[in-house]
Every structure is written in structure tokens, then in C-alpha cells.
C-alpha atoms as a PDB file:
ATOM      1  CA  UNK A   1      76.757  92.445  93.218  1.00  0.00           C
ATOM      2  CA  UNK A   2      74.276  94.399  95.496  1.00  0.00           C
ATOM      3  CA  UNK A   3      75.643  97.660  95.143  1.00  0.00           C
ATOM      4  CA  UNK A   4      78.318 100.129  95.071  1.00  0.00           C
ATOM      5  CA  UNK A   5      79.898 102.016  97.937  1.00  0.00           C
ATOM      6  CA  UNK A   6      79.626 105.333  96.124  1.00  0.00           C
ATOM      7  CA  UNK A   7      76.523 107.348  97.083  1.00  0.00           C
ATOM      8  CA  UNK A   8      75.852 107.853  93.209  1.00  0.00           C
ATOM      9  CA  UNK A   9      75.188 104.545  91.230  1.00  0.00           C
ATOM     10  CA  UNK A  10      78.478 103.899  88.566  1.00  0.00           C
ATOM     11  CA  UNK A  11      78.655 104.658  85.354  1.00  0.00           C
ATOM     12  CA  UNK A  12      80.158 101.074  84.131  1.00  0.00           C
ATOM     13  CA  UNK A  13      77.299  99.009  86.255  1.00  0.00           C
ATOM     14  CA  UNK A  14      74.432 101.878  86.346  1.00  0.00           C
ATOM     15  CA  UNK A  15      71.240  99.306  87.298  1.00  0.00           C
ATOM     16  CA  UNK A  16      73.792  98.992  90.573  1.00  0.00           C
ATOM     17  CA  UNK A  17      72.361 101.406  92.993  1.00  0.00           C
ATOM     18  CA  UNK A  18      74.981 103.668  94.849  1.00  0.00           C
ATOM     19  CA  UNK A  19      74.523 102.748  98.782  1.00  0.00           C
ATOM     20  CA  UNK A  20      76.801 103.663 102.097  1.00  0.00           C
ATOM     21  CA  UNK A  21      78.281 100.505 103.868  1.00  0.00           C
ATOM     22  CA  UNK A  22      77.186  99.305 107.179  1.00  0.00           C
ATOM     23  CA  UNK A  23      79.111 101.878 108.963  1.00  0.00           C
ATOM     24  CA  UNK A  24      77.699 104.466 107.000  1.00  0.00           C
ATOM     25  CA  UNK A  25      80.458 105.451 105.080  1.00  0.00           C
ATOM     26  CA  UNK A  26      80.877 105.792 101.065  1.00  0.00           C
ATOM     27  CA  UNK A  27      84.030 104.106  99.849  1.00  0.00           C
ATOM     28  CA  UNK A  28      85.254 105.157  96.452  1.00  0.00           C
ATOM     29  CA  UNK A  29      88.684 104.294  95.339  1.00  0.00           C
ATOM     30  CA  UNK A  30      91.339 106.774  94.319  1.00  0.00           C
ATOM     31  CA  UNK A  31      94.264 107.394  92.508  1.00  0.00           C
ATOM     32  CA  UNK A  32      96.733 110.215  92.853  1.00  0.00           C
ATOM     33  CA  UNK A  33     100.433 111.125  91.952  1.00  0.00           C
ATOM     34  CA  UNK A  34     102.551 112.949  94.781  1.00  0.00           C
ATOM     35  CA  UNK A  35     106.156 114.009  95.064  1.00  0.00           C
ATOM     36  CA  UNK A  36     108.483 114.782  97.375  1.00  0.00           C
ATOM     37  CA  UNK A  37     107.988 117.910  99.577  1.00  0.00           C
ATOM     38  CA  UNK A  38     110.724 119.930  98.614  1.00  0.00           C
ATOM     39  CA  UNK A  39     109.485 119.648  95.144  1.00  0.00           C
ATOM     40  CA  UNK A  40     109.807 122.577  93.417  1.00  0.00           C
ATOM     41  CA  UNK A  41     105.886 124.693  92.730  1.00  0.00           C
ATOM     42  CA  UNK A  42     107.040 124.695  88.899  1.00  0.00           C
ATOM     43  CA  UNK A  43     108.071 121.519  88.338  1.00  0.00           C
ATOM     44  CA  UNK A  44     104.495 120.050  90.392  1.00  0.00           C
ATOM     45  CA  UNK A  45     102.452 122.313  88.218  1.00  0.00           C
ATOM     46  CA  UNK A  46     104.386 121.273  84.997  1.00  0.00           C
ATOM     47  CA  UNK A  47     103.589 117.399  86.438  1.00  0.00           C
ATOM     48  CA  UNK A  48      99.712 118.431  86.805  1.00  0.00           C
ATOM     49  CA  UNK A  49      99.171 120.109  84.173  1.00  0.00           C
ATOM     50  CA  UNK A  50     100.705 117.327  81.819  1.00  0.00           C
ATOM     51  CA  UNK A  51      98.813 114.524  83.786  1.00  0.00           C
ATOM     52  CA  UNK A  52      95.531 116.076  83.637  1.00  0.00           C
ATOM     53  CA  UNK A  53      96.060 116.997  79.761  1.00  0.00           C
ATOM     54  CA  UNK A  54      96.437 112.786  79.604  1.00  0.00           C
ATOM     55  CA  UNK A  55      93.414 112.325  82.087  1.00  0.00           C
ATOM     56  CA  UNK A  56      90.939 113.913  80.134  1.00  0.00           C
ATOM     57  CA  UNK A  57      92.559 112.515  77.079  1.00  0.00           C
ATOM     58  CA  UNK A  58      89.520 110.793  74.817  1.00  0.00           C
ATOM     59  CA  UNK A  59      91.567 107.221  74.761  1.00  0.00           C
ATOM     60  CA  UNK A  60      92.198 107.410  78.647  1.00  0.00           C
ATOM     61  CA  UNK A  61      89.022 108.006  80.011  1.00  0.00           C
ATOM     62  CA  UNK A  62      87.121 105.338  77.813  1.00  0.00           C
ATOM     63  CA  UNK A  63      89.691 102.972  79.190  1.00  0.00           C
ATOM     64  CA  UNK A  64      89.689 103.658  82.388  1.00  0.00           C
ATOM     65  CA  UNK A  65      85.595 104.417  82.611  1.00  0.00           C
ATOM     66  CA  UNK A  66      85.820 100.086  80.996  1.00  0.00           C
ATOM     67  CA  UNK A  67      86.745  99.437  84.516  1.00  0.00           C
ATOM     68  CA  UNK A  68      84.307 102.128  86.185  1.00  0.00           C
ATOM     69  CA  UNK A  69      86.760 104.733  86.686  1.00  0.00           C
ATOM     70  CA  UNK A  70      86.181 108.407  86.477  1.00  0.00           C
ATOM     71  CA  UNK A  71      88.581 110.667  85.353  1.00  0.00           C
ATOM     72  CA  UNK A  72      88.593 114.002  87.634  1.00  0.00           C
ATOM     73  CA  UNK A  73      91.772 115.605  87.860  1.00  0.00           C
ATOM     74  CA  UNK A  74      92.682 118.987  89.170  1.00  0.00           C
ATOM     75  CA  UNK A  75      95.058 121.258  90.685  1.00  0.00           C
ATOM     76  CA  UNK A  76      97.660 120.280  93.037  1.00  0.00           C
ATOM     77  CA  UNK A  77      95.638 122.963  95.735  1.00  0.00           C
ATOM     78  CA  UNK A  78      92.314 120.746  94.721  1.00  0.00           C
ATOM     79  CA  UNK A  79      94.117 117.445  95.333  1.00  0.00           C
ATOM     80  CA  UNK A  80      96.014 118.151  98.658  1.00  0.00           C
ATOM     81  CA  UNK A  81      92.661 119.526  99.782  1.00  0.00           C
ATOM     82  CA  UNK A  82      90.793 115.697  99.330  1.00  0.00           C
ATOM     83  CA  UNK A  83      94.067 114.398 101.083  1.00  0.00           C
ATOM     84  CA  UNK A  84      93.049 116.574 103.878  1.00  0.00           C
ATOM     85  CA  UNK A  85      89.492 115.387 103.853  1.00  0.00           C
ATOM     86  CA  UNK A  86      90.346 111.475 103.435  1.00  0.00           C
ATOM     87  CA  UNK A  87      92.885 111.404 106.545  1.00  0.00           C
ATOM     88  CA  UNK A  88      89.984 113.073 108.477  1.00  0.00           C
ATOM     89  CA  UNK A  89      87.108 111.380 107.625  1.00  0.00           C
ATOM     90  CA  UNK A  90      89.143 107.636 108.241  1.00  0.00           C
ATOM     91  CA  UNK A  91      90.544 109.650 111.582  1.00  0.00           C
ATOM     92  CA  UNK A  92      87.043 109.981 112.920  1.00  0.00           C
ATOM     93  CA  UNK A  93      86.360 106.744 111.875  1.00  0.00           C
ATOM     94  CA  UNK A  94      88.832 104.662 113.384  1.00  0.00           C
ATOM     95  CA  UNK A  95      88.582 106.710 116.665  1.00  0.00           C
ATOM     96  CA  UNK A  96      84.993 105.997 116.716  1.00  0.00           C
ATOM     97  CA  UNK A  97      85.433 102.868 116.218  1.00  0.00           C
ATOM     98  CA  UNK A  98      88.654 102.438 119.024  1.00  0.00           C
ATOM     99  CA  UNK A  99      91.031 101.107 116.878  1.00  0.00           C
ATOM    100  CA  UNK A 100      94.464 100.645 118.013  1.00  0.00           C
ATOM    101  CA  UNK A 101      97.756 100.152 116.658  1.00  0.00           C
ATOM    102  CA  UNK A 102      98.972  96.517 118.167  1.00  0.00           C
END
């Protein structure tokens, strides 16, 4: 391994130096929980609040930083807000780049 696509080096492989990919982007993997959009607001908050208790749980994080996860959690406001971003950034992207649906 040369690197990682993250702009910071990782915490599980640290003497790997964080670097952008050839097209200049930094590519960090994510994982999030959605529901449908007619969920209720109390029932999404109950959801978040519950899975960022577990997130930040002692047991989760060491597990999940064995594979060079980070734990981050947040509010459903914070998370719909990086949805946002993501769809942009790979928007610009792949019109930059003239890709086409075949």
C-alpha cells in the first residue's frame, strides 16, 4: 500500500500518508442509515439518537477503528447535509469528466 485516499493519514495504518487520487479527489468510505421520507421527525430522532449512543459506544469504535473506521455520528440535519455535499461533489465530477449513462 502507497497510501490512503483520505487527505489525513489513518489511524489503523498511520506510517500510510493521506494523498488525493489522480483526479484529485479524496475518497473516504461511508456508512449511513436512512428511512423512508414520510418518516415521522420523532421516530428519526429516536433512531439517531439510539445509533449514535451505540457509535460512540467504547466496544464499537475499537472494533470498527480494527478495520480503520472512524466513528462520527451526528444529527439527522448533519447527515442529510454530507448527502448533499457527496451527490455534488461526484456531480461535478462525472460532468467534468463527460460521463454518460449508456
Amino acid at each position: 500500500m502507497l497510501g490512503v485516499t483520505s487527505l489525513t493519514r489513518s489511524r489503523a495504518r498511520p506510517t500510510f500518508r493521506g494523498r488525493r487520487n489522480a483526479a484529485g479527489l479524496e475518497l473516504i468510505g461511508w456508512y449511513g442509515v436512512v428511512a423512508p421520507k414520510r418518516t415521522p421527525a420523532a421516530i428519526i430522532n429516536r433512531l439517531s439518537s439510539a445509533i449514535d449512543e451505540v457509535l460512540h459506544s467504547p466496544d464499537v469504535k475499537e472494533r470498527l477503528a480494527a478495520d480503520g473506521s472512524e466513528t462520527v455520528g451526528g444529527t439527522p440535519a448533519d447527515f442529510e447535509r454530507h448527502l448533499r455535499n457527496e451527490v455534488e461533489r461526484f456531480r461535478k465530477v462525472i460532468r467534468e469528466a463527460g460521463i454518460r449513462r449508456e
